[in-house]
Protein backbone atom coordinates (compact mmCIF):
# COMPACT_ATOMS: atom_id res chain seq x y z
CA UNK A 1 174.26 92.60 -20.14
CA UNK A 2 177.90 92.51 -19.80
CA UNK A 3 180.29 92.54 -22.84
CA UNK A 4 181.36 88.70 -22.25
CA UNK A 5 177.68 88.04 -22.27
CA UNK A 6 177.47 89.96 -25.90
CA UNK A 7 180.50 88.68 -26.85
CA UNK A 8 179.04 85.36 -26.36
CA UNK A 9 175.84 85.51 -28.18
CA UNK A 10 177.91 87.11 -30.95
CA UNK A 11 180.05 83.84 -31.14
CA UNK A 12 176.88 81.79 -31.07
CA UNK A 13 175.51 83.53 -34.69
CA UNK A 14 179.57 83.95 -35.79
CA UNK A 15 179.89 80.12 -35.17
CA UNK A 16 176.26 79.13 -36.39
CA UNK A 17 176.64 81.06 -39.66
CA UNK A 18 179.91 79.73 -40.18
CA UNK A 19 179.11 76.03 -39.62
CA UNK A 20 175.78 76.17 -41.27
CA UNK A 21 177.30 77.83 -45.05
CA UNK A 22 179.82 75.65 -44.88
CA UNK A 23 177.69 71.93 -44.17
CA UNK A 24 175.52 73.70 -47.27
CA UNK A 25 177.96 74.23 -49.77
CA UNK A 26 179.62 70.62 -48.79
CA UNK A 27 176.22 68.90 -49.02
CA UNK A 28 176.65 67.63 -45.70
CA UNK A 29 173.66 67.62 -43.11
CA UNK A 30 173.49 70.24 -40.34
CA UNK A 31 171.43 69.48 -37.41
CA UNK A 32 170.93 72.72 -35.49
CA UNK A 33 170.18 71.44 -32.20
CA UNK A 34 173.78 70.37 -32.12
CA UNK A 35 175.14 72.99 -30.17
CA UNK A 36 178.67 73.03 -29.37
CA UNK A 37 179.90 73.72 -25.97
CA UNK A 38 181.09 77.34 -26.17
CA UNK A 39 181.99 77.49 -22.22
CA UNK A 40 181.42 75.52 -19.54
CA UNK A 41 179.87 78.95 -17.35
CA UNK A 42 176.36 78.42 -17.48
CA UNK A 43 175.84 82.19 -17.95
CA UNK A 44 177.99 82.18 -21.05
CA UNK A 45 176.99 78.97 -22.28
CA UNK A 46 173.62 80.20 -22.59
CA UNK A 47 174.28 83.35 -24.36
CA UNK A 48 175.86 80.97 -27.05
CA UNK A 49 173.14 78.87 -26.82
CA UNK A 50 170.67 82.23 -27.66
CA UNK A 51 172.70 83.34 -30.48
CA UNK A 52 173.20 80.09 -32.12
CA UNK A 53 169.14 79.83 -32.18
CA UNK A 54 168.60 83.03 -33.42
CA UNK A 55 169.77 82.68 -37.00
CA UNK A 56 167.24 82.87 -39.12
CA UNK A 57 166.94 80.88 -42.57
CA UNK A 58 166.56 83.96 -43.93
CA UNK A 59 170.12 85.05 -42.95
CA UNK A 60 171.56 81.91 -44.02
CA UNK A 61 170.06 81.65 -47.31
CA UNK A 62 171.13 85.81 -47.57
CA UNK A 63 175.27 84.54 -47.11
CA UNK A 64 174.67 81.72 -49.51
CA UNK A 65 173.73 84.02 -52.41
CA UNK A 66 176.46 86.60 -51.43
CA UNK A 67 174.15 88.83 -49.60
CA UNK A 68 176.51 89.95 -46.40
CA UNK A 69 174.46 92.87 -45.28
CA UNK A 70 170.88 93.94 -45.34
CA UNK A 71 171.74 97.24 -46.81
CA UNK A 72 173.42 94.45 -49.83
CA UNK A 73 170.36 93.04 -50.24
CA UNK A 74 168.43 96.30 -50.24
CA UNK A 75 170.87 97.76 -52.67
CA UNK A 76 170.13 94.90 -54.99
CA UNK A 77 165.99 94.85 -54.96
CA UNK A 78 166.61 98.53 -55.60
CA UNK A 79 169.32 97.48 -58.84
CA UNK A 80 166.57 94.51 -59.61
CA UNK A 81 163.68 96.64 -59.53
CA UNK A 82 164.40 99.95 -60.30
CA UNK A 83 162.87 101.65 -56.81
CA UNK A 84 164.64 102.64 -53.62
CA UNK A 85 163.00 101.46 -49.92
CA UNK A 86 164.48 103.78 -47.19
């Protein structure tokens, strides 16, 4: 894969995350199947397309409660619960 064509998926979940905290925390509606037009080169296009579908809720719902990183959220459990998973 080329580094336009990562560069592009990237944008997708940059863009996706972006647009998706920031319709939550306005109490708007976000209707994911609304994808923006990233570039009009097919190729490109769908790498944005691919990256904007693969957030997860899970990821979402992770930057709403101030989780950035797995290793965040990992760091708290272990805080939380008192164990460590490596």
């Amino acid at each position: 894969m080329g580094r336009n064509w990562e560069w592009s998926l990237k944008q997708g979940r940059i863009k996706r995350l972006k647009a998706e905290l920031e319709a939550r925390r306005n109490g708007e509606l976000f209707d994911a199947s609304q994808i923006p037009l990233h570039s009009y080169d097919g190729t490109m296009q769908s790498k944005f397309r691919r990256g904007w579908l693969s957030v997860s809720e899970t990821e979402i719902q992770c930057r709403l409660d101030g989780h950035n990183t797995y290793q965040q959220v990992r760091q708290r459990l272990t805080e939380r619960f008192g164990e460590r998973y490596d």
